[in-house]
N, C-alpha and C. Protein backbone atom coordinates (compact mmCIF):
# COMPACT_ATOMS: atom_id res chain seq x y z
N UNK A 1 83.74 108.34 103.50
CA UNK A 1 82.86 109.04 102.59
C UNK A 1 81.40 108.89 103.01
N UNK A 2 80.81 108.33 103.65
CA UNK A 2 79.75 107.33 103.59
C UNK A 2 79.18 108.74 105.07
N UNK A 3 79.89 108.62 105.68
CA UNK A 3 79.99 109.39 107.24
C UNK A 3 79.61 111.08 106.41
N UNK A 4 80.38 111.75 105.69
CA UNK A 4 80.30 112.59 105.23
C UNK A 4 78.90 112.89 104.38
N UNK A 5 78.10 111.90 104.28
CA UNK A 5 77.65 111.79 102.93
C UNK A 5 76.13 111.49 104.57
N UNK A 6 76.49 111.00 105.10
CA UNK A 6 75.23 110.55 106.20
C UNK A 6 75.54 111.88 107.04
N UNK A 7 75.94 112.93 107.03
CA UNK A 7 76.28 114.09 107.56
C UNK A 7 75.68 114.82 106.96
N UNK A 8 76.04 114.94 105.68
CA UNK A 8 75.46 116.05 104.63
C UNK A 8 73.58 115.41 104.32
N UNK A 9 73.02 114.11 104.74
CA UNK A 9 71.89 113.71 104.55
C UNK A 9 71.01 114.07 105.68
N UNK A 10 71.36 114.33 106.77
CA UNK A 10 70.44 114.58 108.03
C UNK A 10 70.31 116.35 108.61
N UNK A 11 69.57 117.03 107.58
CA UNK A 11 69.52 118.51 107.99
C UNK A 11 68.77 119.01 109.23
N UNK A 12 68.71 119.97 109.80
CA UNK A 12 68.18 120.31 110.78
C UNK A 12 66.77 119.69 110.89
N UNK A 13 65.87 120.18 109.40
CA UNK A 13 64.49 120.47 109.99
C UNK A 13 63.90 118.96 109.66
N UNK A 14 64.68 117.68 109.70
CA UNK A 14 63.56 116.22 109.88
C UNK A 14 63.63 115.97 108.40
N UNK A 15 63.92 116.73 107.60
CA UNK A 15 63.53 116.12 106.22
C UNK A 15 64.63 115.74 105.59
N UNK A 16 64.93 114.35 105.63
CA UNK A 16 66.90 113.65 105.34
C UNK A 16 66.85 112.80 104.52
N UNK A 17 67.63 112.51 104.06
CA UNK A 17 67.74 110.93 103.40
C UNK A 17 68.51 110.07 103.82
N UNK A 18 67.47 110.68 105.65
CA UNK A 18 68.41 109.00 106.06
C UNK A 18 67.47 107.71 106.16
N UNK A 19 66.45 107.77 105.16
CA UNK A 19 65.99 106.40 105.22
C UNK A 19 67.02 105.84 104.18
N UNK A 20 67.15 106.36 103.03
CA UNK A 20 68.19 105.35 102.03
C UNK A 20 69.17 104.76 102.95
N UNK A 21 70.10 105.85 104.10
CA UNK A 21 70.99 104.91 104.11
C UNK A 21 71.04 104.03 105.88
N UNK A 22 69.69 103.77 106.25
CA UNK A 22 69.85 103.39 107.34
C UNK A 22 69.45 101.66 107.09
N UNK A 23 69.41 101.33 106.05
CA UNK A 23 69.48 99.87 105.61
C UNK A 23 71.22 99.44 105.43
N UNK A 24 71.85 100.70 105.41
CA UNK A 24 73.18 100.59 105.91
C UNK A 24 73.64 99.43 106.85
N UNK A 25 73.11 99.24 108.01
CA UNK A 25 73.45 98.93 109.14
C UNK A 25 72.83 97.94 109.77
N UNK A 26 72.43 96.71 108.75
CA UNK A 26 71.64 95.87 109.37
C UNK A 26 72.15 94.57 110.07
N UNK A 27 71.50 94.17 111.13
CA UNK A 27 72.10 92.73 111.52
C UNK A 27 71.81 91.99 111.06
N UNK A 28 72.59 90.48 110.97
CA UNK A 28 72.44 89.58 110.64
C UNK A 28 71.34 88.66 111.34
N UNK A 29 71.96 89.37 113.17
CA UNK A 29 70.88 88.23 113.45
C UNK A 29 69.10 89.05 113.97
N UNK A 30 69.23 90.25 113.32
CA UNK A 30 67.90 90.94 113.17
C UNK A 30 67.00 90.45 112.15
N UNK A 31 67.62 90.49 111.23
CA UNK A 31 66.88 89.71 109.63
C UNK A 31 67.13 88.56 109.28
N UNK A 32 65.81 88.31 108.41
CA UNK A 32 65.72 86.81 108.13
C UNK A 32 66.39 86.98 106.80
N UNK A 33 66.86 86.28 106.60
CA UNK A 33 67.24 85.83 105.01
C UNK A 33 66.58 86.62 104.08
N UNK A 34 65.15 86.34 103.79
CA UNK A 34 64.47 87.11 102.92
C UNK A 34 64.87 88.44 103.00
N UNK A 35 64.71 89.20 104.18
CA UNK A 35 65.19 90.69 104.18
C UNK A 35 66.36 90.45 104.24
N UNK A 36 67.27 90.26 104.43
CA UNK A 36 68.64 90.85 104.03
C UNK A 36 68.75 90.46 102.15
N UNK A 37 68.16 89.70 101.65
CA UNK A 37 68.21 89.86 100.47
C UNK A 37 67.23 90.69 99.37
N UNK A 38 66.32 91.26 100.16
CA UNK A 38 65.64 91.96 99.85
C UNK A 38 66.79 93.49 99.76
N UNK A 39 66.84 93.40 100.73
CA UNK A 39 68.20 94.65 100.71
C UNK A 39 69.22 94.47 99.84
N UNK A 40 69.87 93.65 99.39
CA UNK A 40 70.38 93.43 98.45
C UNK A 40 69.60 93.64 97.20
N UNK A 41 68.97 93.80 96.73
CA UNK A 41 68.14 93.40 95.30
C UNK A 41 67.86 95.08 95.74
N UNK A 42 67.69 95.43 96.29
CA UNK A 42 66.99 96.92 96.44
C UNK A 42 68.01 97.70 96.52
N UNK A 43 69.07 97.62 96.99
CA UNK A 43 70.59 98.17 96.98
C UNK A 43 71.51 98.31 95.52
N UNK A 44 71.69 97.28 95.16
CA UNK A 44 72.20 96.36 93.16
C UNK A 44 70.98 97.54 92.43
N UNK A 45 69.93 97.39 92.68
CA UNK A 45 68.70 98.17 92.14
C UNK A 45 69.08 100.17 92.24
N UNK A 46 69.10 100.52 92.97
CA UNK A 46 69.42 102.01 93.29
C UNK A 46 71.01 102.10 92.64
N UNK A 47 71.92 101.34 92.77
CA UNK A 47 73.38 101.13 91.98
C UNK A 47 73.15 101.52 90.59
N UNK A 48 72.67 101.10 90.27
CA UNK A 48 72.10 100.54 88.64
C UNK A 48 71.51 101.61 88.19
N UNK A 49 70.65 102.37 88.68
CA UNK A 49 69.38 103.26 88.42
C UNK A 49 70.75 104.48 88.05
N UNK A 50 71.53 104.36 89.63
CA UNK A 50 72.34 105.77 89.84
C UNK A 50 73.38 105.69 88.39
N UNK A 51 73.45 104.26 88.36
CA UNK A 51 75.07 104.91 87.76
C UNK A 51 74.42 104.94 86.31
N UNK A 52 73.29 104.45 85.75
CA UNK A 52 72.80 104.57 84.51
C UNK A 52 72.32 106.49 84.03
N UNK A 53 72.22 106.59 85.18
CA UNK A 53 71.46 108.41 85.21
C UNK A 53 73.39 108.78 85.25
N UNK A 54 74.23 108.26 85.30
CA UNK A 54 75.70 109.18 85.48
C UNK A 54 76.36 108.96 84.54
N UNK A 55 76.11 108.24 84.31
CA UNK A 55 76.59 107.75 82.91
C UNK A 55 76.35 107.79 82.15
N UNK A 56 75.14 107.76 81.58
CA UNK A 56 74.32 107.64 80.33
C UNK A 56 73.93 106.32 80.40
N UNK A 57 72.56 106.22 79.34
CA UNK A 57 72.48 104.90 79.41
C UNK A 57 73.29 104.34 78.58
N UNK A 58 73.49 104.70 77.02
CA UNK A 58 74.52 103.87 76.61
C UNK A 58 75.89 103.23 76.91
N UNK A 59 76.95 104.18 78.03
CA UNK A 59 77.89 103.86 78.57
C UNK A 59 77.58 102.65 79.73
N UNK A 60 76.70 102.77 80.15
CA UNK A 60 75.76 101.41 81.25
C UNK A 60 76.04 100.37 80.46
N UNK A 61 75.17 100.32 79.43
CA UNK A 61 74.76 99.01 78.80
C UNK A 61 76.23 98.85 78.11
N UNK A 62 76.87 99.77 77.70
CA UNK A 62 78.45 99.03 77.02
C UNK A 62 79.28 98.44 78.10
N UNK A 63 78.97 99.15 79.48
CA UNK A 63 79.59 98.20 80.26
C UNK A 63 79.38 96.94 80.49
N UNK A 64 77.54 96.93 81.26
CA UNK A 64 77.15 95.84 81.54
C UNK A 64 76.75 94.57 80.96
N UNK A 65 76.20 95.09 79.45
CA UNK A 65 76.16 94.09 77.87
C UNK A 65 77.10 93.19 78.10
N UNK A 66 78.41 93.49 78.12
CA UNK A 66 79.07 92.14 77.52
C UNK A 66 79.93 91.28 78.80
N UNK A 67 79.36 91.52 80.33
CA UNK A 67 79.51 91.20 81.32
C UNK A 67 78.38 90.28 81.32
N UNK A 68 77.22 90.56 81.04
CA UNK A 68 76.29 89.39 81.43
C UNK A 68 76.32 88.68 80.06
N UNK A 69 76.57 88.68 78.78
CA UNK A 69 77.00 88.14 77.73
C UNK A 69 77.96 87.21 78.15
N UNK A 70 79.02 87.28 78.85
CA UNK A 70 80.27 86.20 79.22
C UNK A 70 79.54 85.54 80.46
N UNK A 71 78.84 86.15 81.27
CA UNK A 71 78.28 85.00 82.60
C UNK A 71 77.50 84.20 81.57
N UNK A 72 76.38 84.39 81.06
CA UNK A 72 75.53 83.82 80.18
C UNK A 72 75.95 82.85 80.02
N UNK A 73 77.21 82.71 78.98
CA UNK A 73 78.13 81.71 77.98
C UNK A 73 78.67 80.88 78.58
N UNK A 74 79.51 81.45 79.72
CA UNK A 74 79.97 80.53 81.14
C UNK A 74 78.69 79.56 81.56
N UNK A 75 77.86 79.80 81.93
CA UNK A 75 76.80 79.12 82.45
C UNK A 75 76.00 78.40 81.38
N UNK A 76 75.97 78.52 80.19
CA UNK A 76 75.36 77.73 79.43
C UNK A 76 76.13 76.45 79.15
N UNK A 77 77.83 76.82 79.19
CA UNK A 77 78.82 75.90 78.86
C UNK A 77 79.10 75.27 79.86
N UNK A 78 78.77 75.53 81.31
CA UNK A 78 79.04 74.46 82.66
C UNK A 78 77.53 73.63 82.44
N UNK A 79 76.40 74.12 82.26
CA UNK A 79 75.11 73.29 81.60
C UNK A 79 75.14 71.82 80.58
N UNK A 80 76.25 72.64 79.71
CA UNK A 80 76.75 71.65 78.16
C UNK A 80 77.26 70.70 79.37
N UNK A 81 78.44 70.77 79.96
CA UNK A 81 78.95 69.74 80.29
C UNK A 81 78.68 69.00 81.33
N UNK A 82 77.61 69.42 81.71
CA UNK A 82 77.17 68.92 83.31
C UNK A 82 75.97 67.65 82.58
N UNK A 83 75.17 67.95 81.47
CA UNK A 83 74.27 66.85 80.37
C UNK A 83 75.27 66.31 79.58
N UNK A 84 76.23 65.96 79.92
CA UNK A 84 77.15 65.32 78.93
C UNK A 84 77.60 63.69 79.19
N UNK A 85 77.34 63.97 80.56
CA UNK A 85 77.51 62.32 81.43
C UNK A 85 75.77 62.00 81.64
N UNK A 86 75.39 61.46 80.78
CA UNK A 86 74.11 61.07 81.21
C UNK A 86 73.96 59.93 82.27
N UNK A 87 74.67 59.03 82.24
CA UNK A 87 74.97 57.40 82.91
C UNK A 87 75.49 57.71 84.15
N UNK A 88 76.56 58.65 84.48
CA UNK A 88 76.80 58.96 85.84
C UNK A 88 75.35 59.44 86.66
N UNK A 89 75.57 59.01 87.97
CA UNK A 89 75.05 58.83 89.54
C UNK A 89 75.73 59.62 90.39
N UNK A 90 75.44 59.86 91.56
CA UNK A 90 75.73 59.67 92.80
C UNK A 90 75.13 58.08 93.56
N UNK A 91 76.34 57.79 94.34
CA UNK A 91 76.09 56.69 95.02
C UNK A 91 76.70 57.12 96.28
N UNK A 92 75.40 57.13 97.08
CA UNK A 92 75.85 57.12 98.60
C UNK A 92 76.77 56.15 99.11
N UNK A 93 77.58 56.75 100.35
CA UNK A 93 78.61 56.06 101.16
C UNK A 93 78.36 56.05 101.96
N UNK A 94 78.53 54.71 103.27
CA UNK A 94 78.41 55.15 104.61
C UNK A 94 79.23 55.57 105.39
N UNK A 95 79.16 56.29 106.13
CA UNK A 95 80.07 56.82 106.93
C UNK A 95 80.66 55.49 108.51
């Protein structure tokens, strides 16, 4: 699809949208960390934008609402129990 879709983006006369998808194709060992996560956050970002404009926004947020509602809860409750052992350490070993 992607091929089709980078086919139908590159028209004769120079004016394409193949900058969106030429972040497609990046190396690992071209980019530093920061940019490849920059691409990420900018990628999740255009996802989000698109599928909120296809959806509606309300169908978005009924999806995504109660997905970050359960990470939330998860993570507040590995928090609860992680302050629950106050007296525990780590104690180094030697090898």
């Amino acid at each position: 699809m992607i091929q089709a879709v980078l086919k139908y983006a590159q028209p004769e006369d120079g004016d394409s949208l193949r900058a969106v998808f030429d972040h497609l194709a990046f190396s690992a060992s071209e980019c530093q960390k920061r940019e490849r996560y920059s691409v990420v956050v900018t990628k999740g970002a255009i996802a989000a934008i698109v599928m909120s404009l296809t959806l509606g926004l309300g169908s978005y947020l009924l999806i995504q609402l109660p997905l970050i509602i359960l990470a939330a809860s998860v993570g507040m409750w590995l928090f609860y129990v992680q302050h629950q052992y106050e007296d525990v350490y780590w104690q180094r070993q030697r090898n």
